[in-house]
C-alpha atoms as a PDB file:
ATOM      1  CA  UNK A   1      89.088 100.868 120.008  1.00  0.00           C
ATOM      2  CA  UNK A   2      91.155 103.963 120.053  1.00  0.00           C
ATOM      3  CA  UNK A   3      94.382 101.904 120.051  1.00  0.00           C
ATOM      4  CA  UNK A   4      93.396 100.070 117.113  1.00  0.00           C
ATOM      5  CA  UNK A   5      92.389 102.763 114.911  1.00  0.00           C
ATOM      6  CA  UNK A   6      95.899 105.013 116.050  1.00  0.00           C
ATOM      7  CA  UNK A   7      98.124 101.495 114.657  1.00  0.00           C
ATOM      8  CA  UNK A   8      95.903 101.647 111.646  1.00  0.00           C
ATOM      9  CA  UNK A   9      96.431 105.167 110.786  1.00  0.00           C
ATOM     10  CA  UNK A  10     100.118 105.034 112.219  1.00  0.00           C
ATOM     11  CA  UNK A  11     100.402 101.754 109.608  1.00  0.00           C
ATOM     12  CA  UNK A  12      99.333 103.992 106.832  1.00  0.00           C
ATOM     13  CA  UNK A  13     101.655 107.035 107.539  1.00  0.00           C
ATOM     14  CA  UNK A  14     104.560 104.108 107.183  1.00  0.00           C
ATOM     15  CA  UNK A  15     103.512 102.889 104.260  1.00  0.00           C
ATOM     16  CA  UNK A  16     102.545 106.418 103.032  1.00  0.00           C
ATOM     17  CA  UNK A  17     106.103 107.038 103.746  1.00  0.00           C
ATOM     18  CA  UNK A  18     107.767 104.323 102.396  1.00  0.00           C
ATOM     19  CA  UNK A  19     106.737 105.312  99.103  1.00  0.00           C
ATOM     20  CA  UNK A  20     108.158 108.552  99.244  1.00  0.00           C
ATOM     21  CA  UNK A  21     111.486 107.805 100.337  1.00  0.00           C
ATOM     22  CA  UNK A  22     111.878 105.492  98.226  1.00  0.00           C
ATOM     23  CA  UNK A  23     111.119 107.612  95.317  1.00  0.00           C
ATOM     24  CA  UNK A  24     113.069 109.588  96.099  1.00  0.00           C
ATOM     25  CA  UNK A  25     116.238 107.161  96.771  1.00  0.00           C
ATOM     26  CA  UNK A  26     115.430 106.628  92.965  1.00  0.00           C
ATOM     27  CA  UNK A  27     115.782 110.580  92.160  1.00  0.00           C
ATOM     28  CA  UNK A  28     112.532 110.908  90.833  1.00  0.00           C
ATOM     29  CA  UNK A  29     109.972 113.227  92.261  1.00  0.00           C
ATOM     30  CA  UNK A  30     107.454 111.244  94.677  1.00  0.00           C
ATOM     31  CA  UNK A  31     104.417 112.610  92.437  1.00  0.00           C
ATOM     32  CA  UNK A  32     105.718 110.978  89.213  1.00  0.00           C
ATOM     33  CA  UNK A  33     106.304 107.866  91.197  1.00  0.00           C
ATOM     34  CA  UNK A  34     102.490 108.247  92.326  1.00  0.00           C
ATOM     35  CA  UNK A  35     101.786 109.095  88.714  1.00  0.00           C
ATOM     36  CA  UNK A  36     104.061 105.994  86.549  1.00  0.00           C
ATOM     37  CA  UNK A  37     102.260 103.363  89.461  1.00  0.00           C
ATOM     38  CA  UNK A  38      98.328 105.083  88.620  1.00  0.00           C
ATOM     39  CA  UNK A  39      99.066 104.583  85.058  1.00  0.00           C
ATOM     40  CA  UNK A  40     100.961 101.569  85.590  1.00  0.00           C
ATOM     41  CA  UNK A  41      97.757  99.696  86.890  1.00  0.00           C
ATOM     42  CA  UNK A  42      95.235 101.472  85.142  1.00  0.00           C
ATOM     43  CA  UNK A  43      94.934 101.867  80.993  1.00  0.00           C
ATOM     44  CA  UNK A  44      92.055 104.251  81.148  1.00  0.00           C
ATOM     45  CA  UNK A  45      93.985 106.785  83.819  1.00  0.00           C
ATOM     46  CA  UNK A  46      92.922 110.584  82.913  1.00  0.00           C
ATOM     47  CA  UNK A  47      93.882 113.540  84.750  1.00  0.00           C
ATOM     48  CA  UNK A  48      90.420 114.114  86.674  1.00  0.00           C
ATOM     49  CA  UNK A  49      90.661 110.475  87.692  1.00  0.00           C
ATOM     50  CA  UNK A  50      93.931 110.677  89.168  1.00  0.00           C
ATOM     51  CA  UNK A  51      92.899 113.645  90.564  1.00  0.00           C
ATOM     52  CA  UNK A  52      90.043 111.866  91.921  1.00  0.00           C
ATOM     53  CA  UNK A  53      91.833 108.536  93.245  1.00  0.00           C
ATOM     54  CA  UNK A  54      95.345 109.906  94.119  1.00  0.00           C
ATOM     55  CA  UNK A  55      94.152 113.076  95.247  1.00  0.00           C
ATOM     56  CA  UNK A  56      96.695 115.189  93.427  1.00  0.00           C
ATOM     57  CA  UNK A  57      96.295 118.719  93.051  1.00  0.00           C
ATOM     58  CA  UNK A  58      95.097 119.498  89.613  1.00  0.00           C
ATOM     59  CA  UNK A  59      98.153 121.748  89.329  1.00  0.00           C
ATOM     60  CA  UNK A  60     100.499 119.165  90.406  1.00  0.00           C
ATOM     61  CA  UNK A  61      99.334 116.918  87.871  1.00  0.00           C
ATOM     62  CA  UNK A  62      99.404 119.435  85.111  1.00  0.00           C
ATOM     63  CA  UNK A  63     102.982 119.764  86.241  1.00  0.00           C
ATOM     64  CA  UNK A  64     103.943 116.400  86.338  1.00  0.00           C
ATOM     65  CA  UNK A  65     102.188 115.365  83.345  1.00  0.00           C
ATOM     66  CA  UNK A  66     104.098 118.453  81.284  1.00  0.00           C
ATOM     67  CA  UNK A  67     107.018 116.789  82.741  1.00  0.00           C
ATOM     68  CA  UNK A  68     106.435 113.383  81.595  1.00  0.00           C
ATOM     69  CA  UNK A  69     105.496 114.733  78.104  1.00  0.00           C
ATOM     70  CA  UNK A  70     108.073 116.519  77.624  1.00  0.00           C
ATOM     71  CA  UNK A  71     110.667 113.570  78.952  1.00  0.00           C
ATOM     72  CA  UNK A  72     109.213 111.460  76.149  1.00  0.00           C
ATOM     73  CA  UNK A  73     107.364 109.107  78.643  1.00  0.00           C
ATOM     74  CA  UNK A  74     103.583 109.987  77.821  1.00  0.00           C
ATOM     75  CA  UNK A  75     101.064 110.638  75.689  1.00  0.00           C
ATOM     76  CA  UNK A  76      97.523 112.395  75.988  1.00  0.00           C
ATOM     77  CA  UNK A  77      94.934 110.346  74.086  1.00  0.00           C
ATOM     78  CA  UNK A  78      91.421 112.489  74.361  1.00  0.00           C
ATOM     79  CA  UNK A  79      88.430 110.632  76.042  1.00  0.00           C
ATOM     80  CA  UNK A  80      85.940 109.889  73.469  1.00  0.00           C
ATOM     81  CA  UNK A  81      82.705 112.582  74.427  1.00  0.00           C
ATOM     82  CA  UNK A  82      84.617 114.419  76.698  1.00  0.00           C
ATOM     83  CA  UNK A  83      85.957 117.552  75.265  1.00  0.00           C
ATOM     84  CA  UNK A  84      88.980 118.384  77.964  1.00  0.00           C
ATOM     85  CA  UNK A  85      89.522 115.267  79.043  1.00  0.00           C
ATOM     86  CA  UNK A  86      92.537 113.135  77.895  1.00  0.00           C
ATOM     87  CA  UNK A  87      93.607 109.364  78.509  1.00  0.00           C
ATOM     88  CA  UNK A  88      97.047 109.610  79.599  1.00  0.00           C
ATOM     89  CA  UNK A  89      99.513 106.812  77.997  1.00  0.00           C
ATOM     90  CA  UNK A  90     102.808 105.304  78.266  1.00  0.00           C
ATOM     91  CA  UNK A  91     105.260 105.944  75.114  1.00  0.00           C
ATOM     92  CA  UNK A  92     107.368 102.382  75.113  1.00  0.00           C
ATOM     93  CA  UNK A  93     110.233 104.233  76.579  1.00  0.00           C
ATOM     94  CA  UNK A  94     107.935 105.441  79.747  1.00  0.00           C
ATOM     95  CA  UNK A  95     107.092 102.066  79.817  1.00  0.00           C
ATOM     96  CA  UNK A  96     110.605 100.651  79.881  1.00  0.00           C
ATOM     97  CA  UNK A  97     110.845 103.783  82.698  1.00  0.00           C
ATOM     98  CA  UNK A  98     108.080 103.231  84.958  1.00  0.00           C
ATOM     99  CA  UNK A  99     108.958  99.684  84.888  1.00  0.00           C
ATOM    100  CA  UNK A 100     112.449 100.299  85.989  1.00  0.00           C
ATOM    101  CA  UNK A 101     111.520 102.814  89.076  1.00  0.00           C
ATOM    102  CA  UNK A 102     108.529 100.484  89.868  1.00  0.00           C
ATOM    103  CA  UNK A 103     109.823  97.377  89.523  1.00  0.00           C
ATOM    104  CA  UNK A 104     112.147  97.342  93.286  1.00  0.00           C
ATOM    105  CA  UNK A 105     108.460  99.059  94.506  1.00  0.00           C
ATOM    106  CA  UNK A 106     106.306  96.338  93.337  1.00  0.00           C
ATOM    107  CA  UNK A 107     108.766  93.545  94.755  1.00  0.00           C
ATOM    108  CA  UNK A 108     108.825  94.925  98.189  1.00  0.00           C
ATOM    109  CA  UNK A 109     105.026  95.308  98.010  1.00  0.00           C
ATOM    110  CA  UNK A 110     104.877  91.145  96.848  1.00  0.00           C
ATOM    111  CA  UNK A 111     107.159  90.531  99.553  1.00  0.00           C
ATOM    112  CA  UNK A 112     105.467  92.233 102.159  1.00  0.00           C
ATOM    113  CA  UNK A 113     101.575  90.957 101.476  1.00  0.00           C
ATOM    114  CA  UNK A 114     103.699  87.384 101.121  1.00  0.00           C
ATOM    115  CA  UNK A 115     105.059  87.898 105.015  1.00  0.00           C
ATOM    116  CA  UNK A 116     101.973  89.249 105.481  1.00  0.00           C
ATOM    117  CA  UNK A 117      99.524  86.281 104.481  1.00  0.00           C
ATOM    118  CA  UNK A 118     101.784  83.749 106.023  1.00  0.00           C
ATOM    119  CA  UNK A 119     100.675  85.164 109.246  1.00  0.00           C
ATOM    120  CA  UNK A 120      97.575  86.582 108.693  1.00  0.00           C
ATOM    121  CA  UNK A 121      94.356  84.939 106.383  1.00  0.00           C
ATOM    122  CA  UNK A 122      93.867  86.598 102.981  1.00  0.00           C
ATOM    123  CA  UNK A 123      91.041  88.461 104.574  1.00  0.00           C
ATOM    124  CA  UNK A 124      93.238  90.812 106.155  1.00  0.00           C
ATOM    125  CA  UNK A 125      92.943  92.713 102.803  1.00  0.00           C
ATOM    126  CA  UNK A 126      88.925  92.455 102.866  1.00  0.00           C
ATOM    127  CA  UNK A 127      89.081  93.448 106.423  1.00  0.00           C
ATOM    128  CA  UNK A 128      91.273  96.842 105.204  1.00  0.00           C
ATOM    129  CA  UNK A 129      89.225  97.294 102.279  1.00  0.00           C
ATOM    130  CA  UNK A 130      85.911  96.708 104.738  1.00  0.00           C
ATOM    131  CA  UNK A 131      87.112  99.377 106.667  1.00  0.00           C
ATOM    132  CA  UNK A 132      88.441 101.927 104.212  1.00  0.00           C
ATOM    133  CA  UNK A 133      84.613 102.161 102.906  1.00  0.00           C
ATOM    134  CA  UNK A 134      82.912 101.893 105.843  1.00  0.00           C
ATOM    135  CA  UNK A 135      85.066 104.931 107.175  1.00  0.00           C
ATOM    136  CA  UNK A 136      84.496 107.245 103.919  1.00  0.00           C
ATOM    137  CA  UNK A 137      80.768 106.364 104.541  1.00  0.00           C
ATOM    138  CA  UNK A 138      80.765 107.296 107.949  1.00  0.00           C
ATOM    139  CA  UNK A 139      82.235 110.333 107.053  1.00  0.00           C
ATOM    140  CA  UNK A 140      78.808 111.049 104.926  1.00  0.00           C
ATOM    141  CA  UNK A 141      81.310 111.173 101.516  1.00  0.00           C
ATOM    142  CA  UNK A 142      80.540 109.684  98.243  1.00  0.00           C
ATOM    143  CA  UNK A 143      83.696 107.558  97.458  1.00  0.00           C
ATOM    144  CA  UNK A 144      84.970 109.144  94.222  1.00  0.00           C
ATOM    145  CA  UNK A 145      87.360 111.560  95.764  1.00  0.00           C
ATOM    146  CA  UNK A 146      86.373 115.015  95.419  1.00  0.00           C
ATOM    147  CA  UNK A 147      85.877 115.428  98.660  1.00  0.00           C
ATOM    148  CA  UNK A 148      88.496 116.261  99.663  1.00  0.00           C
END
């Protein structure tokens, strides 16, 4: 049991990794790269919820997302009923951006779960997914990230 769980978390270091060299192979700082793929795949990304699902310092992300704004790339869009709360939003040229710095990311990751479901039934992901939530539960925590 012990064995399995160490490749498991070992697995996730690599691929926790990956990311982060290649972000910065692109010369872009690995929390912009974690914050163009949140938005990328989410249109209703605010600060608290990447806070919440990337678990990014709150600082960090003001920092980052001062960046981005002031590179052109973003917008803030306020949350309707929530007074400090803001959508963040791609400008067409931090689309055209994030699309360019994601776009090598994304094909590695198609390639990878390809390789990876020629060997192994789609399940796999279920199986990770399975396990991802039934460790946060053991660990008594609610699943929305402020935890930690």
């Amino acid at each position: 049991m012990r064995n399995c769980i160490k490749k498991l978390v070992d697995a996730t270091n690599i691929i926790d990794h990956a990311y982060l060299v290649k972000g910065r192979s692109l010369a872009v700082k690995p929390n912009i790269v974690v914050l163009l793929y949140a938005l990328a795949n989410d249109e209703n990304l605010s600060q608290s919820k990447l806070h919440s699902n990337w678990l990014l310092p709150l600082s960090t992300i003001n920092t980052i997302v001062t960046e981005c704004r002031n590179a052109g790339y973003i917008t803030l869009e306020p949350v309707p009923g929530r007074r400090r709360e803001c959508f963040l939003r791609f400008t067409p040229k931090g689309r055209e951006f994030a699309d360019l710095i994601l776009a090598e990311i994304h094909a590695a990751e198609e390639k990878a779960m390809r390789e990876t479901l020629a060997k192994f039934s789609p399940e796999f992901v279920d199986a990770l997914e399975f396990y991802a939530k039934s460790f946060q539960s053991a660990l008594n925590l609610d699943g929305d990230g402020d935890d930690a």
